[in-house]
N, C-alpha and C. Protein backbone atom coordinates (compact mmCIF):
# COMPACT_ATOMS: atom_id res chain seq x y z
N UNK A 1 -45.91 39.13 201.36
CA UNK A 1 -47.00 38.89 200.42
C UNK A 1 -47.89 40.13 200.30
N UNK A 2 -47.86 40.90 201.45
CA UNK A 2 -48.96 42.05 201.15
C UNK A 2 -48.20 43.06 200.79
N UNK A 3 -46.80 43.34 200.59
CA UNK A 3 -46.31 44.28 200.02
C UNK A 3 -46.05 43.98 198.72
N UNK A 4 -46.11 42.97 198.19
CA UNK A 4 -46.02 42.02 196.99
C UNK A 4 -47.66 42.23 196.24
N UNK A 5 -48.39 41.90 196.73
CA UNK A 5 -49.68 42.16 196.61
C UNK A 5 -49.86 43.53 196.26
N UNK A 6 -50.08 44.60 197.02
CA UNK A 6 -49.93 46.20 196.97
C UNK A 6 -49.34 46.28 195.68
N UNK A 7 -48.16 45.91 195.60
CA UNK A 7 -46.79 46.70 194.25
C UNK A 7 -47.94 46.47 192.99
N UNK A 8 -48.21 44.52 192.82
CA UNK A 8 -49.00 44.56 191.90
C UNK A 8 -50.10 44.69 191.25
N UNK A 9 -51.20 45.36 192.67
CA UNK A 9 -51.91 45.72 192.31
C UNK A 9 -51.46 47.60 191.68
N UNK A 10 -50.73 48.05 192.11
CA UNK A 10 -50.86 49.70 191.80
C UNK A 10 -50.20 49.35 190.14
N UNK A 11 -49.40 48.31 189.66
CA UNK A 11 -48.72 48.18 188.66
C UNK A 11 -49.63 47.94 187.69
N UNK A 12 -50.87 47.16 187.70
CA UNK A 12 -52.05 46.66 187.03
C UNK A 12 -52.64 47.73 186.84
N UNK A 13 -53.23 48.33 188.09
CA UNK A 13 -53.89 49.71 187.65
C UNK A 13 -53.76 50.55 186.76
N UNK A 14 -52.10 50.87 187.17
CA UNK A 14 -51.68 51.93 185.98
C UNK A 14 -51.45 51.42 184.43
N UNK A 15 -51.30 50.11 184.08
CA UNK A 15 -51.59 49.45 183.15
C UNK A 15 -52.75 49.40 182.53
N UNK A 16 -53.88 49.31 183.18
CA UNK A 16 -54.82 49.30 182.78
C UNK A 16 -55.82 50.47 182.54
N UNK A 17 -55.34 51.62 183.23
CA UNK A 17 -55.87 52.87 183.19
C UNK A 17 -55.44 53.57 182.06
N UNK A 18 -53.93 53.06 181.29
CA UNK A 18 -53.66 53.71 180.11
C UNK A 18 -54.53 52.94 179.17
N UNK A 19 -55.10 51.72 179.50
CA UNK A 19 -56.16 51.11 178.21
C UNK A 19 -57.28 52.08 177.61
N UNK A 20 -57.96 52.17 176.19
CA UNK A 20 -58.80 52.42 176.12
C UNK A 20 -59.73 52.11 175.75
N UNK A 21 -59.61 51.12 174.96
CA UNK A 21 -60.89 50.33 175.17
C UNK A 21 -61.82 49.80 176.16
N UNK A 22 -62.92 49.57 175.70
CA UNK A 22 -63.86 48.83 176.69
C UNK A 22 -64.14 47.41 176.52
N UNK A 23 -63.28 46.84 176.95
CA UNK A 23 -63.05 45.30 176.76
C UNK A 23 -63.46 44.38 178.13
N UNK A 24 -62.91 43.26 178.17
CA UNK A 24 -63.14 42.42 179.28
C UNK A 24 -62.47 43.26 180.54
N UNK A 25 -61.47 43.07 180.70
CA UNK A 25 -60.80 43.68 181.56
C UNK A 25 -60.62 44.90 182.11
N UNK A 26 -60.66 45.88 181.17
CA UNK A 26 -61.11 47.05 181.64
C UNK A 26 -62.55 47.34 182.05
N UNK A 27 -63.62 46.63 181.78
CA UNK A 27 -64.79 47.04 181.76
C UNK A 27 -64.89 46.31 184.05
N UNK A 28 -64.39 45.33 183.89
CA UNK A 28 -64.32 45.30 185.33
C UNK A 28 -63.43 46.05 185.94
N UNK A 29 -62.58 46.50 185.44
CA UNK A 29 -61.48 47.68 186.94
C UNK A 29 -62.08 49.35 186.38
N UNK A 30 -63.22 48.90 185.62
CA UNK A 30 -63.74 50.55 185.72
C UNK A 30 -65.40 49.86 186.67
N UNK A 31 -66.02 49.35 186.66
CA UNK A 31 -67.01 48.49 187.63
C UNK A 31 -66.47 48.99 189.21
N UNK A 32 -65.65 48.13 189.28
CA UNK A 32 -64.64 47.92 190.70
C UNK A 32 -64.56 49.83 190.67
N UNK A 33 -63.92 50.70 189.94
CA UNK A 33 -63.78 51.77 190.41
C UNK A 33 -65.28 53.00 190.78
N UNK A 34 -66.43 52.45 189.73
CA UNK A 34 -67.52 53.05 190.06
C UNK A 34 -68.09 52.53 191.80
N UNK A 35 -67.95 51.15 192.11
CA UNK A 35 -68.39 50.95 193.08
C UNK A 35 -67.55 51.77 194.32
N UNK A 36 -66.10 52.01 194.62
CA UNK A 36 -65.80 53.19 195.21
C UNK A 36 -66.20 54.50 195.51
N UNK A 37 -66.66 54.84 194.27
CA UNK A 37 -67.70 56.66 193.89
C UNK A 37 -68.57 56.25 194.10
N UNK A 38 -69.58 55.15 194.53
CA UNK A 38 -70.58 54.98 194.58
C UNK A 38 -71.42 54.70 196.04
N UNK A 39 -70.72 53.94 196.63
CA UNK A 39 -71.24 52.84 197.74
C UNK A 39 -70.04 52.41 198.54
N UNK A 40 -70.52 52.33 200.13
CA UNK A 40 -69.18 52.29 200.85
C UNK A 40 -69.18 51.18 201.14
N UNK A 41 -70.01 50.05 201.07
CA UNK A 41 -69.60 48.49 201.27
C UNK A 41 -70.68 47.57 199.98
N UNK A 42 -70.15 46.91 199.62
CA UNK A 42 -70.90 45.88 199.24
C UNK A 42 -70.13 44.48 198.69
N UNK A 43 -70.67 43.69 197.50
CA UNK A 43 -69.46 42.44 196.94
C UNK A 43 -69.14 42.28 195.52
N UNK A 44 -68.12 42.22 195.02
CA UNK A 44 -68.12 42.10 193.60
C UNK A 44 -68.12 40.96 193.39
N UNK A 45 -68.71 40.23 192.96
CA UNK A 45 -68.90 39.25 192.42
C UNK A 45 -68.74 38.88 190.84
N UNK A 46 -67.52 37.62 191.01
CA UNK A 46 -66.72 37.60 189.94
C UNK A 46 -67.53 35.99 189.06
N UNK A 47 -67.82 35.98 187.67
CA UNK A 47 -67.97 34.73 187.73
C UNK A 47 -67.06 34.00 186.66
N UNK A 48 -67.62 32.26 186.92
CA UNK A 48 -66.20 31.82 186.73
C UNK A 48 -65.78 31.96 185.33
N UNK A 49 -65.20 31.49 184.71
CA UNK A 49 -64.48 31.53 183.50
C UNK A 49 -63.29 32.67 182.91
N UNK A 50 -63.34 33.22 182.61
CA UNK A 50 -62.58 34.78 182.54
C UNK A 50 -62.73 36.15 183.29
N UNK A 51 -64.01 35.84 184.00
CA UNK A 51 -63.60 37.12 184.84
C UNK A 51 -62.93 37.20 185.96
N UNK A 52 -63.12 35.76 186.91
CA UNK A 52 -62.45 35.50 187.68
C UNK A 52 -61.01 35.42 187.58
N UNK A 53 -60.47 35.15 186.26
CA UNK A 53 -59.34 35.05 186.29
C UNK A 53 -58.81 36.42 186.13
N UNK A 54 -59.40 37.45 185.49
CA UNK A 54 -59.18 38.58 184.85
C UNK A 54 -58.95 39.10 186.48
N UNK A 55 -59.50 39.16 187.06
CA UNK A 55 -59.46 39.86 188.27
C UNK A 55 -58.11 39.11 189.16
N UNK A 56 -57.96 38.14 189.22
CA UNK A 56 -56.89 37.68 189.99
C UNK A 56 -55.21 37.97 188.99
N UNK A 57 -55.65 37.61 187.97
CA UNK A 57 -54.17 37.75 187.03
C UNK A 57 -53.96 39.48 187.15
N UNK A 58 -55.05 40.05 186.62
CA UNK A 58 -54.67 41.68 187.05
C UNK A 58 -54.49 42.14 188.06
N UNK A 59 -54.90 41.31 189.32
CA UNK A 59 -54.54 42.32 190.59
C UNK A 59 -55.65 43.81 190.62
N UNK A 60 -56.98 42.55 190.21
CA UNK A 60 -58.20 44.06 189.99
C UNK A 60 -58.52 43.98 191.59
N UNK A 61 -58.15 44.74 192.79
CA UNK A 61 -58.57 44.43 193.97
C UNK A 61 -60.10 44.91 194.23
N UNK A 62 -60.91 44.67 195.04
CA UNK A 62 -62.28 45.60 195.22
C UNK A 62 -62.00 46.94 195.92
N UNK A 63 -62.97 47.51 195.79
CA UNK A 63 -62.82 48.67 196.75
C UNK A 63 -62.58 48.39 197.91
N UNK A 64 -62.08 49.83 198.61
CA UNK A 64 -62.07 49.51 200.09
C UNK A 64 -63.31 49.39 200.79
N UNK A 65 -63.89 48.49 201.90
CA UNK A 65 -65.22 48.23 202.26
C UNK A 65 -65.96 47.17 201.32
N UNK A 66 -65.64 47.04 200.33
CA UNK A 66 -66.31 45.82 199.12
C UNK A 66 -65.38 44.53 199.49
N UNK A 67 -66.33 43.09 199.64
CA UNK A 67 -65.54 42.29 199.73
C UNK A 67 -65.81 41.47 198.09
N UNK A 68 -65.41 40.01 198.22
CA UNK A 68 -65.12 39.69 196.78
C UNK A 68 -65.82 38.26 197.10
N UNK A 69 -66.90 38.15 196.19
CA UNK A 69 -67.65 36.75 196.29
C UNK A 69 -67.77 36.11 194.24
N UNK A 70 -67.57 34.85 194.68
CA UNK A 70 -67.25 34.19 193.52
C UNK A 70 -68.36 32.76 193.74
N UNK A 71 -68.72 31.71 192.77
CA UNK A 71 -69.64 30.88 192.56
C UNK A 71 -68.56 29.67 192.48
N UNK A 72 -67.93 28.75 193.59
CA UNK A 72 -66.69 27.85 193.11
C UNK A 72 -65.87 28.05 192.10
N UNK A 73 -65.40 29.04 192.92
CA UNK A 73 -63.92 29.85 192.31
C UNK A 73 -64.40 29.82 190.77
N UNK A 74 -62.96 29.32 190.17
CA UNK A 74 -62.73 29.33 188.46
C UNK A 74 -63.09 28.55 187.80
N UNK A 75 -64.03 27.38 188.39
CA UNK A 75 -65.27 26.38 187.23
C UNK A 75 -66.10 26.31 187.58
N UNK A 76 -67.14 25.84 186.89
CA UNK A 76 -68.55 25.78 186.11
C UNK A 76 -69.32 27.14 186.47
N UNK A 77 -70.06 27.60 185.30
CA UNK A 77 -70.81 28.63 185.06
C UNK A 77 -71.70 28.51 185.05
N UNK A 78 -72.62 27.68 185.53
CA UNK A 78 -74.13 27.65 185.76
C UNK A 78 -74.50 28.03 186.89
N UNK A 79 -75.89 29.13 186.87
CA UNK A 79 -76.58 29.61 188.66
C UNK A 79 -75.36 30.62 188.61
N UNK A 80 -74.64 31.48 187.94
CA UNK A 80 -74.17 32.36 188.42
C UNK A 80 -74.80 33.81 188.27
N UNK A 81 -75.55 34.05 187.89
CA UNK A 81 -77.09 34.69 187.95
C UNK A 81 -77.55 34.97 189.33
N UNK A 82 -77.88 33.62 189.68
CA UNK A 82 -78.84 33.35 190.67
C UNK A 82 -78.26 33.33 192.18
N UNK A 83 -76.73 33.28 191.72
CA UNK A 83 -75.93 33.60 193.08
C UNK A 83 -75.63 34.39 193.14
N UNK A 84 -75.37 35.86 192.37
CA UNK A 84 -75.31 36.88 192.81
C UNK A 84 -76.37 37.57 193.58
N UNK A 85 -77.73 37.28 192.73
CA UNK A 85 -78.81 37.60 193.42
C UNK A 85 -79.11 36.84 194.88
N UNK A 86 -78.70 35.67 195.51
CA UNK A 86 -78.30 35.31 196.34
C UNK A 86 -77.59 36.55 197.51
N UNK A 87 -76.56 36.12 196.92
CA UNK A 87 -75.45 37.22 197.91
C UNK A 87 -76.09 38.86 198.40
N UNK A 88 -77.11 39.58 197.02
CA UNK A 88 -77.70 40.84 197.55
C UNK A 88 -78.96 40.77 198.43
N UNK A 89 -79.71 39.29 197.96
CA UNK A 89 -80.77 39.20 199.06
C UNK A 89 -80.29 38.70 200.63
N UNK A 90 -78.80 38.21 200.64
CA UNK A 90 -78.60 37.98 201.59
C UNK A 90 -77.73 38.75 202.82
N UNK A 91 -77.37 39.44 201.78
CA UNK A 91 -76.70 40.61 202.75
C UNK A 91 -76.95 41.81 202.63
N UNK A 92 -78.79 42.23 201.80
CA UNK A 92 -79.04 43.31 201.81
C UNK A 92 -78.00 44.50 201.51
N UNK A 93 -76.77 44.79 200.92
CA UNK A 93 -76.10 45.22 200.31
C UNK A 93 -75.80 45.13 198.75
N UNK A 94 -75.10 46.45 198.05
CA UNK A 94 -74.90 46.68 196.83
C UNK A 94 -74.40 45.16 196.02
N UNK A 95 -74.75 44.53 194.98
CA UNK A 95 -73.40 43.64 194.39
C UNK A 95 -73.58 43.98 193.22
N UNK A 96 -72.48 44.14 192.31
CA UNK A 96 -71.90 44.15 191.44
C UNK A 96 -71.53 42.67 190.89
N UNK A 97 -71.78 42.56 189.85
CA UNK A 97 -71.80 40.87 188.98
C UNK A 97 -70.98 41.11 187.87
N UNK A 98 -70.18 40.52 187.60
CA UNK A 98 -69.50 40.28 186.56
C UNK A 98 -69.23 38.77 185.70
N UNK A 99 -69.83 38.88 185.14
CA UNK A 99 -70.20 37.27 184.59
C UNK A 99 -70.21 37.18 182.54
N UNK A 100 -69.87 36.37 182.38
CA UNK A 100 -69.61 36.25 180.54
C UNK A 100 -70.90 35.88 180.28
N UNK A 101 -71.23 36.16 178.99
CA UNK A 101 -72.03 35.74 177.79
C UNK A 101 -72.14 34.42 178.04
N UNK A 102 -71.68 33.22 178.27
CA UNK A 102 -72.12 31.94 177.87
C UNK A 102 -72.58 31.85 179.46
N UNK A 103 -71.87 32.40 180.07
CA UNK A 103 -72.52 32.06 181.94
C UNK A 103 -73.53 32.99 181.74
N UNK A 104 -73.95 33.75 181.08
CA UNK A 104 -75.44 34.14 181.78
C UNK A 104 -76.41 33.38 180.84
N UNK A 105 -76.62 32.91 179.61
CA UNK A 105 -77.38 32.24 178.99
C UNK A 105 -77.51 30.94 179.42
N UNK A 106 -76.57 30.90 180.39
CA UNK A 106 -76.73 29.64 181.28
C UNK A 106 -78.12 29.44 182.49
N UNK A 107 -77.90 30.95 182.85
CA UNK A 107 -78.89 31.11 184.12
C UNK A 107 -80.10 32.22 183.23
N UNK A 108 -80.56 32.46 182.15
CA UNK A 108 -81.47 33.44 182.08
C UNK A 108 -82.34 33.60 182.98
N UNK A 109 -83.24 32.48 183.18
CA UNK A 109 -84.80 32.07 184.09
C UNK A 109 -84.25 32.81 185.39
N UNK A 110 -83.11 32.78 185.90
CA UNK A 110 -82.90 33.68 187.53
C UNK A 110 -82.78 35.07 186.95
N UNK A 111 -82.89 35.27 185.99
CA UNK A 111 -82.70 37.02 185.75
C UNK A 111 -84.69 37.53 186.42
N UNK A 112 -85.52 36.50 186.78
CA UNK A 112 -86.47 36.69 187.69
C UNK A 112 -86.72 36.90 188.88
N UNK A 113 -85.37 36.14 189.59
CA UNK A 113 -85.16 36.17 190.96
C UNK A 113 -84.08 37.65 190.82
N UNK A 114 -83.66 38.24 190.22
CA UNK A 114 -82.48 39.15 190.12
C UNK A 114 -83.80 40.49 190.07
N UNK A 115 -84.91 40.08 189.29
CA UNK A 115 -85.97 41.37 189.23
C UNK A 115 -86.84 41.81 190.68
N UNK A 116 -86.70 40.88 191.31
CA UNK A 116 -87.32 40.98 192.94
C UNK A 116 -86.05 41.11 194.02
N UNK A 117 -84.91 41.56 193.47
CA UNK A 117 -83.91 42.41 194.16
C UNK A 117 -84.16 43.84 194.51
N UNK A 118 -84.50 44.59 195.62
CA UNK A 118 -84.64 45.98 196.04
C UNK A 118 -83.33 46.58 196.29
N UNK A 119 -82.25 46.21 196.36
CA UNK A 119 -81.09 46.83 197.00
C UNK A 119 -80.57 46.62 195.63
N UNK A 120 -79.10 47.60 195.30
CA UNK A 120 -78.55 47.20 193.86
C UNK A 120 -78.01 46.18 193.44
N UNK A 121 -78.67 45.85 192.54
CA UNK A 121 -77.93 44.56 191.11
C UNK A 121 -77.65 44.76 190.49
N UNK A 122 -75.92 45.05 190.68
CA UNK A 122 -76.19 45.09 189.10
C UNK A 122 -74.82 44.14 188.38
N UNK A 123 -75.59 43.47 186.90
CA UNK A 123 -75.29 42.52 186.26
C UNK A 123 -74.42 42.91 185.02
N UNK A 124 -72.70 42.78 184.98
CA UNK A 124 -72.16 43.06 184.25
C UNK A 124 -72.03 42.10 183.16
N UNK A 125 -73.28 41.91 181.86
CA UNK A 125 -72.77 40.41 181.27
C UNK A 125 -71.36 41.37 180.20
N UNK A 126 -70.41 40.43 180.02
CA UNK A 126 -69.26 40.70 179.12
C UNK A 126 -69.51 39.65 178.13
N UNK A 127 -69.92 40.10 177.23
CA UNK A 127 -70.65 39.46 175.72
C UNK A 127 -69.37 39.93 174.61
N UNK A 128 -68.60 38.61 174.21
CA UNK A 128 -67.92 38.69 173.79
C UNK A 128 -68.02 37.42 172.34
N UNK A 129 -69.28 37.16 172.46
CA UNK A 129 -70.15 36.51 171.34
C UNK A 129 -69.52 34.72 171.50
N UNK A 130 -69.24 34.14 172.95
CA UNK A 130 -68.96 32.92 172.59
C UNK A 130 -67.66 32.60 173.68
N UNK A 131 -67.51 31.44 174.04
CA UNK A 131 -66.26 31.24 175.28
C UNK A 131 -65.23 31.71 174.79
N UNK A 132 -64.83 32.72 175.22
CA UNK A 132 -63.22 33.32 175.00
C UNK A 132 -62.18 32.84 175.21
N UNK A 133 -62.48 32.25 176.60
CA UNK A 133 -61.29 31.34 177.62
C UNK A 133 -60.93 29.77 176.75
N UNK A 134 -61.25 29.61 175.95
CA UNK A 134 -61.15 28.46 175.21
C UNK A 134 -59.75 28.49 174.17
N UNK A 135 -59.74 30.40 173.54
CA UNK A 135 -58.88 30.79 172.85
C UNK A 135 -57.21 30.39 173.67
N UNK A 136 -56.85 30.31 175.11
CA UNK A 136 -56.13 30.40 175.80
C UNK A 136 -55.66 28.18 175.60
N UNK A 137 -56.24 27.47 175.52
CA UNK A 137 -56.01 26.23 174.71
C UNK A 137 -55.57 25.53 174.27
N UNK A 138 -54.67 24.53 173.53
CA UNK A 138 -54.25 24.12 172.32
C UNK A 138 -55.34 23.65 171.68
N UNK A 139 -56.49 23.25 172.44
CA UNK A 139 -57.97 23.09 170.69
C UNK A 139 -58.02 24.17 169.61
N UNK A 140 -57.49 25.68 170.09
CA UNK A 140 -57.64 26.55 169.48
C UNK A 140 -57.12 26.67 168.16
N UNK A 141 -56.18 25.58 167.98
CA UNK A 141 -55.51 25.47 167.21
C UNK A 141 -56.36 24.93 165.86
N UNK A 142 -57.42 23.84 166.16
CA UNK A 142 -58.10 23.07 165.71
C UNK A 142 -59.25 24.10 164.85
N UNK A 143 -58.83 25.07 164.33
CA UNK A 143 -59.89 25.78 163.45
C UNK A 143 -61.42 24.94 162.88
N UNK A 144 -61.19 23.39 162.39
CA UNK A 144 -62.06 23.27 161.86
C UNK A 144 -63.25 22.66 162.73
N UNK A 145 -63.08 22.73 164.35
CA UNK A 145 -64.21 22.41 165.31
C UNK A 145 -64.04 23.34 166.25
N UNK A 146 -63.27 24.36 166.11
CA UNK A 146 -63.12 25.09 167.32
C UNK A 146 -64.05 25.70 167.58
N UNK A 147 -64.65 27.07 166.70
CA UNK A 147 -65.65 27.44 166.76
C UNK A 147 -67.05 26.93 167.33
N UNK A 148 -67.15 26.06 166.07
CA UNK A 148 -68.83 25.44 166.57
C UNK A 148 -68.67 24.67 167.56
N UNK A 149 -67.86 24.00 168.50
CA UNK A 149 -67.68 22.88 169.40
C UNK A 149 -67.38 23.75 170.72
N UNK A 150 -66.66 24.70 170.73
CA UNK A 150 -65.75 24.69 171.88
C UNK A 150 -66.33 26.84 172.12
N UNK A 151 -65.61 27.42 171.07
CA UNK A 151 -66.23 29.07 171.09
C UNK A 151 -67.77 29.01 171.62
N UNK A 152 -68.35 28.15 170.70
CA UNK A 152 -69.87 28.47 170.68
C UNK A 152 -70.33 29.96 170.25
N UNK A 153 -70.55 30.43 169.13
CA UNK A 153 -71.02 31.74 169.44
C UNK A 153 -72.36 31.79 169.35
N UNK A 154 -73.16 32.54 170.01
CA UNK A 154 -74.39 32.85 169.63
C UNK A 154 -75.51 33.66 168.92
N UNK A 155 -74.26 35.11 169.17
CA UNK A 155 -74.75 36.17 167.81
C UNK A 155 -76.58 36.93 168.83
N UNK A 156 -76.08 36.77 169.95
CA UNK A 156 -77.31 37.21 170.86
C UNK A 156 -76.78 38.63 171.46
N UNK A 157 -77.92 39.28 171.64
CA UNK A 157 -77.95 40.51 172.58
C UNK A 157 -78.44 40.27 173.77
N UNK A 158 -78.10 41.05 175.20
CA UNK A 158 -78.83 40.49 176.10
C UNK A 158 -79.64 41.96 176.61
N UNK A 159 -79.32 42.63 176.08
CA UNK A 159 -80.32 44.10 176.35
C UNK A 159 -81.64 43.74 176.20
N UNK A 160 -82.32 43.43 174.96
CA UNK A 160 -83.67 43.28 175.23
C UNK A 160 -83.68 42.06 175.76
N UNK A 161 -83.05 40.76 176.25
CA UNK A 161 -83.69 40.03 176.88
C UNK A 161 -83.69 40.44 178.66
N UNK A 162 -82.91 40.68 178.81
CA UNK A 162 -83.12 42.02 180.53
C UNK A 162 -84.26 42.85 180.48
N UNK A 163 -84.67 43.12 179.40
CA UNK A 163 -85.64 44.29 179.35
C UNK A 163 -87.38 43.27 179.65
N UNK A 164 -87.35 42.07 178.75
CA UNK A 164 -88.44 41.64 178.97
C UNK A 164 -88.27 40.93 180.23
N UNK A 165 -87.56 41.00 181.30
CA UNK A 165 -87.77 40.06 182.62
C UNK A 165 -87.95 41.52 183.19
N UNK A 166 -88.28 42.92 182.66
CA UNK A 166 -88.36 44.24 183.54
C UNK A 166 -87.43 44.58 184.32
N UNK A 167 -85.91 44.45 183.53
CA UNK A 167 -84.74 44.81 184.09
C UNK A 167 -84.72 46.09 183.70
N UNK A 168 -83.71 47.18 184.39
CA UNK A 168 -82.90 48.33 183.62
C UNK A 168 -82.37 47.63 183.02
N UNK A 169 -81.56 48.39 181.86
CA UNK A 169 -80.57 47.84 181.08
C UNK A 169 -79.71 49.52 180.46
N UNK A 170 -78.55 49.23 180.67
CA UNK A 170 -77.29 49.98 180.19
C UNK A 170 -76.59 49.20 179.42
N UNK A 171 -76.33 50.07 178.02
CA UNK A 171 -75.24 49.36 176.95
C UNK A 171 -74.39 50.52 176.59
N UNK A 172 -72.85 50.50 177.42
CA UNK A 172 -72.51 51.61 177.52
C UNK A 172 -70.96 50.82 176.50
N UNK A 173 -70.89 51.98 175.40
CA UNK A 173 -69.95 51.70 174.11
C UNK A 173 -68.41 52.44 174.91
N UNK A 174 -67.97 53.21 175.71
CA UNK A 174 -66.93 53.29 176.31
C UNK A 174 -66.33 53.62 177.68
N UNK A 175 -65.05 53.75 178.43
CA UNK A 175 -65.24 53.36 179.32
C UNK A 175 -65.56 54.59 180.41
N UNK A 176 -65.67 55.67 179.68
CA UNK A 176 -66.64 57.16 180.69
C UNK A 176 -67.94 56.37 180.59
N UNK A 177 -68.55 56.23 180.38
CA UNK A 177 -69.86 55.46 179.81
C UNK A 177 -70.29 54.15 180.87
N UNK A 178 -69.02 53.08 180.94
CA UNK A 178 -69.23 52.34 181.91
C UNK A 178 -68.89 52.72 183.46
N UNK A 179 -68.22 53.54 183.48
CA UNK A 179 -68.32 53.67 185.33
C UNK A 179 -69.35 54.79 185.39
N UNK A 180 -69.89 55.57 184.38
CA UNK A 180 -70.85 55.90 184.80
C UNK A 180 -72.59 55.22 184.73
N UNK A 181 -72.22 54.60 184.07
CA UNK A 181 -73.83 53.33 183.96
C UNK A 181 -73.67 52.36 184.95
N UNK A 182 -72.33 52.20 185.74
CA UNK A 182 -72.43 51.11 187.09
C UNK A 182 -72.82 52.13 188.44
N UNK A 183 -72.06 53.47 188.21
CA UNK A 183 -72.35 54.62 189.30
C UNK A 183 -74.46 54.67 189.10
N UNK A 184 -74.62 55.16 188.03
CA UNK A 184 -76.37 55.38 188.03
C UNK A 184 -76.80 53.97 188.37
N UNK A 185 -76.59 52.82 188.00
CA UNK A 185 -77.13 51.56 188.42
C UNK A 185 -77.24 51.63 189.98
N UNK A 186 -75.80 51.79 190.61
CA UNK A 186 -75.66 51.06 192.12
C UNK A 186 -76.76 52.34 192.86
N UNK A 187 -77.12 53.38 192.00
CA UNK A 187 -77.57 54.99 193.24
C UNK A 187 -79.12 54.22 192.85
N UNK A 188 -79.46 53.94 191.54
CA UNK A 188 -81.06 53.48 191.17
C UNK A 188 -81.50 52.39 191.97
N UNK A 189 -81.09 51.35 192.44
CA UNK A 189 -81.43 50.25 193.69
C UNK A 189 -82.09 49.48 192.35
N UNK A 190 -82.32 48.35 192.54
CA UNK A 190 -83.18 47.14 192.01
C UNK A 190 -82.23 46.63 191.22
N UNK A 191 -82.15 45.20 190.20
CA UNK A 191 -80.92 45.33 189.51
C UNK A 191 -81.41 45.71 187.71
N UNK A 192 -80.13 45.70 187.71
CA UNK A 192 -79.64 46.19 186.42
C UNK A 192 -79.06 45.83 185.57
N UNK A 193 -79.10 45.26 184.32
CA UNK A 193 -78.27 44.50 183.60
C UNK A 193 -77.39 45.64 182.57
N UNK A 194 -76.13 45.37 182.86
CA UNK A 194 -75.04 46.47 182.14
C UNK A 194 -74.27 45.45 180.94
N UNK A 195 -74.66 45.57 179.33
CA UNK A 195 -74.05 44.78 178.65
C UNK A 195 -73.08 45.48 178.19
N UNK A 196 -71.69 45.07 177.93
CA UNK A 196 -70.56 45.15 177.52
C UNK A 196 -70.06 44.47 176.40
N UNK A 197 -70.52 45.15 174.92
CA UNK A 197 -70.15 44.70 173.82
C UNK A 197 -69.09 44.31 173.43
N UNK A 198 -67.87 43.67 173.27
CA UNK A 198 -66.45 43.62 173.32
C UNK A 198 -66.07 42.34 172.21
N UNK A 199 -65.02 42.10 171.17
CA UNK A 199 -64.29 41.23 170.75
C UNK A 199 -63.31 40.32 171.83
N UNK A 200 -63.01 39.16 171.86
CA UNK A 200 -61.68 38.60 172.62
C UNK A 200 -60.94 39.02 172.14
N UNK A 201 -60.49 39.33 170.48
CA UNK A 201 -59.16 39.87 170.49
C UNK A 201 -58.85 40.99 171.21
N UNK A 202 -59.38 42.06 171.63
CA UNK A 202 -59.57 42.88 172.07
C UNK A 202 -59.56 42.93 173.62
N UNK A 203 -59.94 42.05 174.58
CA UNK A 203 -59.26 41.36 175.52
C UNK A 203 -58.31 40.97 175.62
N UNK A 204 -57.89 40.29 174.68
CA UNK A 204 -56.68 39.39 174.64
C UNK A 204 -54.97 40.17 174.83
N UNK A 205 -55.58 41.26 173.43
CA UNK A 205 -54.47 41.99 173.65
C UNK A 205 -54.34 43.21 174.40
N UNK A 206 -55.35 43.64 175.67
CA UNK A 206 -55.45 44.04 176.68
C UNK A 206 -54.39 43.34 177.52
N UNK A 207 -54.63 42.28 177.88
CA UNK A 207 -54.46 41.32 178.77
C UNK A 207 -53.21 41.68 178.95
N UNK A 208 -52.25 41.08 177.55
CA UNK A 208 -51.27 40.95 177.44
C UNK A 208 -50.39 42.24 177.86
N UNK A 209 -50.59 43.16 176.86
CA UNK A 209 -50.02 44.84 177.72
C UNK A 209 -49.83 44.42 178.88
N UNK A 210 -51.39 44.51 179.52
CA UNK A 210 -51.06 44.84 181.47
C UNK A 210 -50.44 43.39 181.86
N UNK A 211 -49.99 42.77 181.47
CA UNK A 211 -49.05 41.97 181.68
C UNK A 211 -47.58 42.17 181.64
N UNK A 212 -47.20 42.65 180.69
CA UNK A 212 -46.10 43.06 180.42
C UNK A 212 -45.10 44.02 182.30
């Protein structure tokens, strides 16, 4: 299993390192790679819905010295905010958050408890305007409720709303851009909200490649 493990993680990598976009998936295995250049222990913290999976289906491993903390595994998205900030007040170490658009509008009000973090926070929302993981489905099929019922989009930014709880905020458009706005986040201490503008199609057919 751990040589099985190993193969597919180096196979993902190189899959995903020929990506260029800054999508779901890449925007976390360039995260995961800033926290290496950055910091010799801390937790990535995955939350549930698509990132968690993104990270297990890719074989995105953490750095070496980083362990991997998640909010009940691969369901419900509420308080995943408030548990990352958890995990850095509790182990006084770096975390890295990776959490979707509909899971953080879930927890805004803890982006308060995330502002009285001294050690680094920082908050990867992947704003992809609405549940992505829904597209994966057969409702998806259902065009004429899919959207408003099940996508949800919201058509929100979360830059200025980080900004009025007196967050940093990084909105970095590619992916030199994102491991270097998670590298300046994790060296600046306090947290940081890093938004990641992205389409699902654009995930989607990420995905699929590093699948292949």
């Amino acid at each position: 299993w751990t040589r099985a493990l190993s193969c597919a993680t180096r196979a993902s990598s190189k899959a995903l390192a020929a990506e260029r976009a800054l999508c779901e998936p890449t925007a976390i295995a360039d995260a995961t790679a800033a926290c290496s250049e950055s910091r010799a222990h801390g937790t990535m913290f995955y939350g549930s819905s698509m990132p968690i999976r993104d990270a297990d289906f890719l074989a995105i491993h953490p750095a070496a010295g980083w362990h991997a903390g998640a909010n009940r595994g691969a369901s419900g998205i509420d308080g995943l905010v408030a548990s990352a900030a958890g995990h850095a007040l509790g182990t006084g170490e770096p975390v890295v958050a990776c959490i979707g658009d509909v899971s953080a509008l879930h927890d805004l009000s803890s982006l308060s408890l995330a502002a009285m973090v001294e050690t680094p926070l920082v908050i990867v929302v992947l704003n992809n305007d609405g549940g992505g993981i829904f597209r994966y489905l057969p409702i998806a099929k259902h065009g004429d409720i899919f959207e408003a019922c099940f996508t949800t989009p919201h058509g929100l930014a979360f830059a200025p709303i980080a900004r009025s709880f007196g967050l940093a905020v990084e909105s970095p458009k590619t992916r030199a851009a994102m491991t270097k706005a998670v590298g300046k986040a994790l060296k600046r201490g306090g947290a940081t909200v890093i938004e990641v503008t992205c389409t699902r199609e654009a995930s989607e057919v990420c995905r699929a490649r590093a699948a292949k």
